[in-house]
Protein backbone atom coordinates (compact mmCIF):
# COMPACT_ATOMS: atom_id res chain seq x y z
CA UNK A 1 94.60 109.21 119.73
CA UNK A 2 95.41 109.78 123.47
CA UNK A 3 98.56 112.11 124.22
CA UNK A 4 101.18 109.83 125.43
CA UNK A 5 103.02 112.44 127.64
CA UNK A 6 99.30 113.03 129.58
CA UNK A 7 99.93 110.59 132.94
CA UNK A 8 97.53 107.98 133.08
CA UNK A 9 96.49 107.99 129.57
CA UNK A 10 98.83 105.24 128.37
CA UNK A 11 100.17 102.06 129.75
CA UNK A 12 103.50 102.69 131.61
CA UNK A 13 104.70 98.63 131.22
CA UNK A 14 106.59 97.84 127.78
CA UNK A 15 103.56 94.72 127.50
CA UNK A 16 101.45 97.27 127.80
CA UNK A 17 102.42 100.16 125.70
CA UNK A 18 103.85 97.55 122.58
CA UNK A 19 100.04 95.89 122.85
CA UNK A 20 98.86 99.44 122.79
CA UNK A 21 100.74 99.73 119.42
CA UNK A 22 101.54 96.65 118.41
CA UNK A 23 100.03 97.82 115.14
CA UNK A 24 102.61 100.38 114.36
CA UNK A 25 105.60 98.59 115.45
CA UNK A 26 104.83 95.96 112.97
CA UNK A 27 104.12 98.68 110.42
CA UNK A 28 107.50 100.18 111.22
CA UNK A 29 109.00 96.50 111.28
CA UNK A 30 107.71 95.95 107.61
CA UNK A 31 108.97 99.47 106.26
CA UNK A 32 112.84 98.37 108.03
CA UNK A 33 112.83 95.23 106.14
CA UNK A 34 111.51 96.65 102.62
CA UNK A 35 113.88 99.41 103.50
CA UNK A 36 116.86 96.68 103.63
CA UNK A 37 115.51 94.45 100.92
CA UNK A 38 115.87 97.34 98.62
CA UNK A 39 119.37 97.95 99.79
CA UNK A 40 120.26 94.32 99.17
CA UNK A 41 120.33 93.14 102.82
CA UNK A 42 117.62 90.66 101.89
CA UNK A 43 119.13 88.90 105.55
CA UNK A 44 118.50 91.43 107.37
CA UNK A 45 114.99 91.95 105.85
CA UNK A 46 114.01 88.38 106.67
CA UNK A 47 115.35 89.23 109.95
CA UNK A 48 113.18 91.55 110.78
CA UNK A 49 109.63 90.20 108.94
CA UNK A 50 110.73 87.36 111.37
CA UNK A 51 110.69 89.70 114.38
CA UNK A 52 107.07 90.86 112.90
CA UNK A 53 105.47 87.33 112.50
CA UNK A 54 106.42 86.40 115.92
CA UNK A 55 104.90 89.42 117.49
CA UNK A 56 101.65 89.35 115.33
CA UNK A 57 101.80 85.07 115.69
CA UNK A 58 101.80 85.90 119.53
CA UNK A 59 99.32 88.61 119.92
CA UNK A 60 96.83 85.97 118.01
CA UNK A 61 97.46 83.48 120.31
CA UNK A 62 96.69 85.97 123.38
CA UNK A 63 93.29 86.77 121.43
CA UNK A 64 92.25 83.36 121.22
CA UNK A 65 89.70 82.05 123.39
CA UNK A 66 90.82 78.95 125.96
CA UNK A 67 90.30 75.34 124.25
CA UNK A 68 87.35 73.71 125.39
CA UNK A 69 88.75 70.58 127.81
């Protein structure tokens, strides 16, 4: 893994850097809500898997070739 304090080894946008790891901010999304589900916040939890799916559901999207048309 790069060192993110070295300049020019990361992105320096917030596109950029949440693509970079997009991967560990729904990993950290996932422990928040099983965190709050277990707490009894079950609201909150869905709140946040929410927040998840959208981000995964849209970096999909970006990964998908263009329709044919």
């Amino acid at each position: 893994m790069a060192d993110p304090a070295q300049p020019g080894a990361q992105p320096t946008t917030v596109a950029g850097i949440s693509e970079l790891y997009l991967g560990n901010i729904l990993y950290a999304l996932e422990r928040c809500a099983l965190a709050m589900a277990e707490e009894g916040r079950s609201a909150d939890a869905t709140f946040y898997r929410g927040i998840g799916r959208m981000l995964a559901e849209a970096h999909g999207k970006s990964k998908q070739p263009p329709a044919a048309g």
